[in-house]
C-alpha atoms as a PDB file:
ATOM      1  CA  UNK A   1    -137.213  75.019-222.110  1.00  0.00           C
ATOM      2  CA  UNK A   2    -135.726  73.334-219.049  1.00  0.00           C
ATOM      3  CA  UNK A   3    -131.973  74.362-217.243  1.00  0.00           C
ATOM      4  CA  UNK A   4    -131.022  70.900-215.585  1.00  0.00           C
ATOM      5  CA  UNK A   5    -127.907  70.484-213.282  1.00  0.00           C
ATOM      6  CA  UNK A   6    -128.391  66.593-213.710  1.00  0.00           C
ATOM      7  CA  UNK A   7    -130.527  63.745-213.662  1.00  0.00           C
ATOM      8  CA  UNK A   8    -130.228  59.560-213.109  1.00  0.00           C
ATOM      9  CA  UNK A   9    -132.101  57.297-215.058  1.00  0.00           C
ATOM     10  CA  UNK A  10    -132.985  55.137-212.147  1.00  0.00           C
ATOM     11  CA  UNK A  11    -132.623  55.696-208.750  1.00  0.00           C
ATOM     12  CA  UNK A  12    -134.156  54.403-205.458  1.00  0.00           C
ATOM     13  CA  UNK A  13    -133.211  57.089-202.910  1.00  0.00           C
ATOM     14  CA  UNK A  14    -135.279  59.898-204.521  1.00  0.00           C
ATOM     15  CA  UNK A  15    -139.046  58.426-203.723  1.00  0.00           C
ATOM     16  CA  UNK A  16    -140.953  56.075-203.656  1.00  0.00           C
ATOM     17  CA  UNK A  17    -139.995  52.933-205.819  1.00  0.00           C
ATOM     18  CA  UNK A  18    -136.942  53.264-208.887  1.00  0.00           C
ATOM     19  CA  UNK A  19    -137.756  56.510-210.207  1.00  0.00           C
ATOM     20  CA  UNK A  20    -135.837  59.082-212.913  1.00  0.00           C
ATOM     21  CA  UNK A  21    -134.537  61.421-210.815  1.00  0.00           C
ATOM     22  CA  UNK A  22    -134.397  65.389-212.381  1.00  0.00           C
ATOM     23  CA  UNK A  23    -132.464  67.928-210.433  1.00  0.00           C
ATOM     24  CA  UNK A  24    -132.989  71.470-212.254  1.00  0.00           C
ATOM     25  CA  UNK A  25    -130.461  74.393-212.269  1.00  0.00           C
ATOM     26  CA  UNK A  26    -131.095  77.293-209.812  1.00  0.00           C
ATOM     27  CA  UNK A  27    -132.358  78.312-206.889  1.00  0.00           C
ATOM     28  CA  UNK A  28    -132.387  82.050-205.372  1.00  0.00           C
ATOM     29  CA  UNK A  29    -134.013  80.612-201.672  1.00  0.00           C
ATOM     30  CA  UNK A  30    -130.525  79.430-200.409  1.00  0.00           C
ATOM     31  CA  UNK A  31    -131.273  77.140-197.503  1.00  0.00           C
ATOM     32  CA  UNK A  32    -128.335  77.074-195.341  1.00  0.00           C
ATOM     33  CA  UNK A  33    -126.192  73.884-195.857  1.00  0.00           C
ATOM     34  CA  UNK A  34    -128.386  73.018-198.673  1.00  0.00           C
ATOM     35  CA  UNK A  35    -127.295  69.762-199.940  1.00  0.00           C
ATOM     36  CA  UNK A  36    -126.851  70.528-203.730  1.00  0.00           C
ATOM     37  CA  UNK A  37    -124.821  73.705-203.179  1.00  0.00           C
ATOM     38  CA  UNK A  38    -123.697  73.538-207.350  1.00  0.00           C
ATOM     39  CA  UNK A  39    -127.291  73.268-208.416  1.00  0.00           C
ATOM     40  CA  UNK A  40    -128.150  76.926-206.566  1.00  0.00           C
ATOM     41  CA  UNK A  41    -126.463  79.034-208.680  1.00  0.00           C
ATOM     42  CA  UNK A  42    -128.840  80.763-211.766  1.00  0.00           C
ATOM     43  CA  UNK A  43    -126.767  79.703-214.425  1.00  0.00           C
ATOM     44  CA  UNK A  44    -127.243  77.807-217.835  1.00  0.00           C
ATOM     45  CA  UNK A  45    -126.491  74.435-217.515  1.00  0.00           C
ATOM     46  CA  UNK A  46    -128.508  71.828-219.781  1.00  0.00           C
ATOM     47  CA  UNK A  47    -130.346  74.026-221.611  1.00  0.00           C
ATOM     48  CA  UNK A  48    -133.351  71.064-223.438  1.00  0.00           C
ATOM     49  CA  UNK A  49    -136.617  71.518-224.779  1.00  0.00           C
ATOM     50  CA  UNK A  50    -139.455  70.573-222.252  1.00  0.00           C
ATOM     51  CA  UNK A  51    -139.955  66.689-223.197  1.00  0.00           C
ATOM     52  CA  UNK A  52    -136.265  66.089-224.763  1.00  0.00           C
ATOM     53  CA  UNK A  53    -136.381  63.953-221.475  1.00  0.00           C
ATOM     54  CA  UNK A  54    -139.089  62.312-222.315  1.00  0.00           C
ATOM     55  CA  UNK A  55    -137.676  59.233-224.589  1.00  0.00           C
ATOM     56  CA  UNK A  56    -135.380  58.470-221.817  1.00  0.00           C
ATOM     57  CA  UNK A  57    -138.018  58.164-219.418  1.00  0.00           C
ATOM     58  CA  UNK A  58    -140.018  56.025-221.188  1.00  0.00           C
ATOM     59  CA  UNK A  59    -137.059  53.774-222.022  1.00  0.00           C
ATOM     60  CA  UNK A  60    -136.086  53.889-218.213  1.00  0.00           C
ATOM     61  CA  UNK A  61    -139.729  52.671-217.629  1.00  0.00           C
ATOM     62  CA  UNK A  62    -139.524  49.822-220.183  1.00  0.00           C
ATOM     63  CA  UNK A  63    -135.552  48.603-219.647  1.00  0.00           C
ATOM     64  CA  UNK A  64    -135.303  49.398-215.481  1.00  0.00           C
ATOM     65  CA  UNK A  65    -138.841  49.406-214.355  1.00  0.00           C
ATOM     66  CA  UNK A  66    -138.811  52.887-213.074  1.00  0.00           C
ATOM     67  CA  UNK A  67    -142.122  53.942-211.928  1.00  0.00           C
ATOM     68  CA  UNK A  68    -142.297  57.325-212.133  1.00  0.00           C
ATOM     69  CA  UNK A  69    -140.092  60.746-211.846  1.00  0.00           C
ATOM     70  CA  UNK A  70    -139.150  63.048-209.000  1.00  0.00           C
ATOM     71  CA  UNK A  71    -138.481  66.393-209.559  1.00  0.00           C
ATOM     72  CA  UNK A  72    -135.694  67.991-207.474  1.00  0.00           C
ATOM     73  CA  UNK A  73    -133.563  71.291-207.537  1.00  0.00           C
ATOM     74  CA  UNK A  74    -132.175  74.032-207.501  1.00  0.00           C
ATOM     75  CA  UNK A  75    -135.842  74.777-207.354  1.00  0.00           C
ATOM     76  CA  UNK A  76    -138.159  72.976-209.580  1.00  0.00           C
ATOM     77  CA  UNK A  77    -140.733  75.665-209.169  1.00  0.00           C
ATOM     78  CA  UNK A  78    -138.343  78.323-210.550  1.00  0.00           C
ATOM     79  CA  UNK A  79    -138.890  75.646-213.906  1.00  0.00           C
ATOM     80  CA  UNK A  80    -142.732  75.472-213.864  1.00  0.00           C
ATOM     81  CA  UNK A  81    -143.650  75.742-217.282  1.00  0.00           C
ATOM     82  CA  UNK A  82    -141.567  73.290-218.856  1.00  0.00           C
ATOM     83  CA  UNK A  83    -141.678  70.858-216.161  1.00  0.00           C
ATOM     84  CA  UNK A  84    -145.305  71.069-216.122  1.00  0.00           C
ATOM     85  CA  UNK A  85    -145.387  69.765-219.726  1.00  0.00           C
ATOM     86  CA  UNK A  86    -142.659  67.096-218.841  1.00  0.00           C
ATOM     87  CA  UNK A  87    -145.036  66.571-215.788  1.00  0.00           C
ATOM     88  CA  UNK A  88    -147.859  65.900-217.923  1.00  0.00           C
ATOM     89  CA  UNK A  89    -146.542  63.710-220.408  1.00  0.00           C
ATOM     90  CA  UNK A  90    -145.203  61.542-217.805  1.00  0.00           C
ATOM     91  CA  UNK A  91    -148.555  60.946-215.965  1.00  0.00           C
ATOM     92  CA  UNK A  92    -150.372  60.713-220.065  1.00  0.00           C
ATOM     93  CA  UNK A  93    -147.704  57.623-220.042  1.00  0.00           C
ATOM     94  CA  UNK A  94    -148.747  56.228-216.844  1.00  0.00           C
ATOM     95  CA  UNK A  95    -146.247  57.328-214.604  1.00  0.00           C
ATOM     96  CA  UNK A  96    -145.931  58.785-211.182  1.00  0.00           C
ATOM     97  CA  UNK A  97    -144.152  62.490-210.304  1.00  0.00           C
ATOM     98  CA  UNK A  98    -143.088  63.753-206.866  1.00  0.00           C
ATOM     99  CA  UNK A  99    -142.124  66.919-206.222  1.00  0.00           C
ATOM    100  CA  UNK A 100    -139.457  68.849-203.822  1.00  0.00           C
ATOM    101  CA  UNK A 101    -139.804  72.384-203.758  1.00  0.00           C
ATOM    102  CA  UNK A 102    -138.214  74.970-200.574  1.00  0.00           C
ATOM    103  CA  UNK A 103    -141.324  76.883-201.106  1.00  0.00           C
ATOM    104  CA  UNK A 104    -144.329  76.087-199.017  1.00  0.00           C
ATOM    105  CA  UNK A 105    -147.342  75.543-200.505  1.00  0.00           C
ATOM    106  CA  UNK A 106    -149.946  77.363-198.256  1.00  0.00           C
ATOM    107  CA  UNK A 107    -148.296  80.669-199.598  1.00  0.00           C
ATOM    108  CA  UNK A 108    -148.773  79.357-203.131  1.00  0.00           C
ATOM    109  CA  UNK A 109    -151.251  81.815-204.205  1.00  0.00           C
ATOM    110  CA  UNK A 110    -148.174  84.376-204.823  1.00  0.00           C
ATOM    111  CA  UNK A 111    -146.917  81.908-206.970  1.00  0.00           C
ATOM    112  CA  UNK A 112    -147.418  82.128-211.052  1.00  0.00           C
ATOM    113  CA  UNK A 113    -150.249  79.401-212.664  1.00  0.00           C
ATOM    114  CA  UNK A 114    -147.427  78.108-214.128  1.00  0.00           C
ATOM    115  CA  UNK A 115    -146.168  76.518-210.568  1.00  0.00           C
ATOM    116  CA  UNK A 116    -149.851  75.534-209.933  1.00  0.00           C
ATOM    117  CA  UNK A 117    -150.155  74.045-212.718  1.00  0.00           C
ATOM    118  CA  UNK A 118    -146.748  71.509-211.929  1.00  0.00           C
ATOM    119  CA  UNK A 119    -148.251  71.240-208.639  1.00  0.00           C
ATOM    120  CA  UNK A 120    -151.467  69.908-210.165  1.00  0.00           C
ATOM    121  CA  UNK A 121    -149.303  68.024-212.666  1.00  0.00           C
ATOM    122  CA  UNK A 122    -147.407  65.921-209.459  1.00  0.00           C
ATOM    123  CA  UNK A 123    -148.947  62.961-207.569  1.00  0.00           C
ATOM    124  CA  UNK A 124    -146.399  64.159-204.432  1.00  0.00           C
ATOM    125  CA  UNK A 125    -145.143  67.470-203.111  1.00  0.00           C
ATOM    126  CA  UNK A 126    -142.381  67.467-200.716  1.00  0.00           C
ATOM    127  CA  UNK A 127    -142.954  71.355-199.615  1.00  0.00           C
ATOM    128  CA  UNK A 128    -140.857  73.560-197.319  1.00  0.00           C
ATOM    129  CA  UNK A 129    -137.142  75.001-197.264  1.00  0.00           C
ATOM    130  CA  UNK A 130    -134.499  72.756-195.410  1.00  0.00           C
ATOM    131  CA  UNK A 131    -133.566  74.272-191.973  1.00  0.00           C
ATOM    132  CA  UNK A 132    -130.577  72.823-190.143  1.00  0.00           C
ATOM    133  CA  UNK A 133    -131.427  73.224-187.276  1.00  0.00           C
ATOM    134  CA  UNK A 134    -134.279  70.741-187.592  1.00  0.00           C
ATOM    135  CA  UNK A 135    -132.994  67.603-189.248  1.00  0.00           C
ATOM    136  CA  UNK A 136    -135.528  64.668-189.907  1.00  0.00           C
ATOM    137  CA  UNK A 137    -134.724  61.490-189.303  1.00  0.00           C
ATOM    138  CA  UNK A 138    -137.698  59.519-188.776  1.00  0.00           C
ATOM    139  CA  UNK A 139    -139.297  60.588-192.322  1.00  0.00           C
ATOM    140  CA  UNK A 140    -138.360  59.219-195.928  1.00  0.00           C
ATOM    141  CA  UNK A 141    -136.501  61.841-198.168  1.00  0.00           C
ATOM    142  CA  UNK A 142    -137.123  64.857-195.987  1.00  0.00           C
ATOM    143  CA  UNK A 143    -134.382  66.837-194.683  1.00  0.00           C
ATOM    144  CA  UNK A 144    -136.358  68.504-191.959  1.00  0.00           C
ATOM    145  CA  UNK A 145    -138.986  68.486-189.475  1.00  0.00           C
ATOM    146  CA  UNK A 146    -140.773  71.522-191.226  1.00  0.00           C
ATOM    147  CA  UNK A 147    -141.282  69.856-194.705  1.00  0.00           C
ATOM    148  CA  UNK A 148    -144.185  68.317-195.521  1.00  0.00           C
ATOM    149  CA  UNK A 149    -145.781  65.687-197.624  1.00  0.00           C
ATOM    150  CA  UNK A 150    -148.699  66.679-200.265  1.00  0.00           C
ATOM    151  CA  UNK A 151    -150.624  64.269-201.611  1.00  0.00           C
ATOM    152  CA  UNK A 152    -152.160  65.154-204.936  1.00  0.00           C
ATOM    153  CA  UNK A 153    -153.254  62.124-206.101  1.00  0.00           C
ATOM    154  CA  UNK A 154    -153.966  58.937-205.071  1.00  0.00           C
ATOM    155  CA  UNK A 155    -150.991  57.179-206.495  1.00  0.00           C
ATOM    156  CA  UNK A 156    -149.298  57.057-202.845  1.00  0.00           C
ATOM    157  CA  UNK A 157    -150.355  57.457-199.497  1.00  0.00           C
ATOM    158  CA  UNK A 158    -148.878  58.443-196.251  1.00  0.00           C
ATOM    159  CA  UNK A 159    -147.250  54.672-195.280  1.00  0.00           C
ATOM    160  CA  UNK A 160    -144.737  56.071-197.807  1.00  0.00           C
ATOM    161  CA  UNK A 161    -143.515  58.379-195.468  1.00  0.00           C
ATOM    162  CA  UNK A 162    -141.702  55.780-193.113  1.00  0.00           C
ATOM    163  CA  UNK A 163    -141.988  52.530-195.337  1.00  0.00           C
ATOM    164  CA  UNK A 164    -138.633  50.610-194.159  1.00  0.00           C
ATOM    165  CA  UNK A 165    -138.622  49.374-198.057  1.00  0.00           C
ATOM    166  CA  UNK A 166    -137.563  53.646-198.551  1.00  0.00           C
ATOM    167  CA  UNK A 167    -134.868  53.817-195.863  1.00  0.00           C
ATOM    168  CA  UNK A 168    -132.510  56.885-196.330  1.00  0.00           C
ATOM    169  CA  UNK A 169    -129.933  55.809-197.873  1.00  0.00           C
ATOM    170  CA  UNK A 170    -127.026  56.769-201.001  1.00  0.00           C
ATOM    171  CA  UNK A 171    -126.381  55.549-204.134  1.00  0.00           C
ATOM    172  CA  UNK A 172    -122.982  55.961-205.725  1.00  0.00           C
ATOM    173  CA  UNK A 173    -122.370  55.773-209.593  1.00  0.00           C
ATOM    174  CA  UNK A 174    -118.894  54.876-211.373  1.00  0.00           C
ATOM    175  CA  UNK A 175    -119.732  56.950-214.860  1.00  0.00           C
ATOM    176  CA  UNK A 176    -118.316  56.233-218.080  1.00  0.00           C
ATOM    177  CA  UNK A 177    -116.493  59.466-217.787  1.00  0.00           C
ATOM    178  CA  UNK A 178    -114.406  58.046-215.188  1.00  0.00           C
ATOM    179  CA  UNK A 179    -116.506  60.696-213.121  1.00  0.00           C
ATOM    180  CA  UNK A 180    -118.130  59.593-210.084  1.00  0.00           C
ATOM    181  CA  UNK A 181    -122.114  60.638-209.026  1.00  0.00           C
ATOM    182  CA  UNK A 182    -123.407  60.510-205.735  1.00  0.00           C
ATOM    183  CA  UNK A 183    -127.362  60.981-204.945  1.00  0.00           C
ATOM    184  CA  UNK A 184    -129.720  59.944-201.715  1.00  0.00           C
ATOM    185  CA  UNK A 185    -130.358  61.211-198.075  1.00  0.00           C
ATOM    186  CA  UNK A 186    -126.758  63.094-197.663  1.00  0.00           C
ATOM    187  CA  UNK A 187    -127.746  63.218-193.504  1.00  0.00           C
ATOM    188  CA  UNK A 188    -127.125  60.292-192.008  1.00  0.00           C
ATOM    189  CA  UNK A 189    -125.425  60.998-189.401  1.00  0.00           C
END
């Protein structure tokens, strides 16, 4: 099972190239002035089986030419299990996934195979928690200097990392709620 705050079928400001973009529910590392402040809290959200995202994916793929799927939080490792299988089935379909997670990978081994086994399961980890005090700005996607790109796979290399065709950037979304959604590099300034 998976607790999701949201997600956007296709995107361009979460990695590399239009991707589905998954933010789970929960996180207990509370960077300070964390970006997705209403995804922190462990709560139940969107409570789904593992691949119930999976159909939409695949029709994001076919309809919108998304390449692949980034994984964001909350805290995706918090989620391992069922994002693992998610992971999986996305890559069995031919599809990228990259990874942000506020934990940092060289102190992984406390972690549960579970989170290896999404780590294994991702083509990209974005490791590291955001700290203020060391904004990023030359970087793609990364808040700060501290976070670090993990290349799993050879899907991507590091020219993705300052690839003017990935500029920071926001998207904004009119929904058919009459709500109105918001994603991308919230630092610009």
């Amino acid at each position: 099972m998976l607790n999701l705050a949201a997600w956007v079928a296709c995107t361009e400001m979460e990695g590399p190239g239009k991707r589905f973009a998954i933010w789970t529910q929960g996180c207990h590392l509370r960077c300070k002035e964390c970006c997705n402040q209403s995804y922190l809290p462990l709560v139940p959200r969107n409570v789904m089986p593992a691949l119930e995202l999976l159909p939409a994916i695949l029709e994001a793929r076919d309809r919108q030419g998304v390449e692949g799927i980034t994984l964001l939080g909350g805290e995706p490792l918090i989620q391992a299990r069922g994002l693992s299988v998610l992971a999986q089935a996305v890559r069995a379909h031919g599809m990228t996934v990259m990874m942000f997670t506020g934990f940092v990978l060289d102190s992984a081994q406390a972690l549960p195979d579970s989170a290896h086994d999404l780590i294994a399961a991702c083509d990209v980890v974005v490791d590291g928690p955001f700290v203020a005090a060391r904004r990023e700005r030359a970087r793609n996607w990364v808040g700060s200097m501290n976070q670090r790109f993990h290349y799993v796979t050879d899907a991507y290399d590091t020219s993705i990392e300052t690839d003017e065709r990935y500029r920071n950037g926001i998207e904004v979304r009119f929904e058919q709620s009459g709500g109105l959604r918001v994603n991308g590099f919230p630092f610009l300034s």
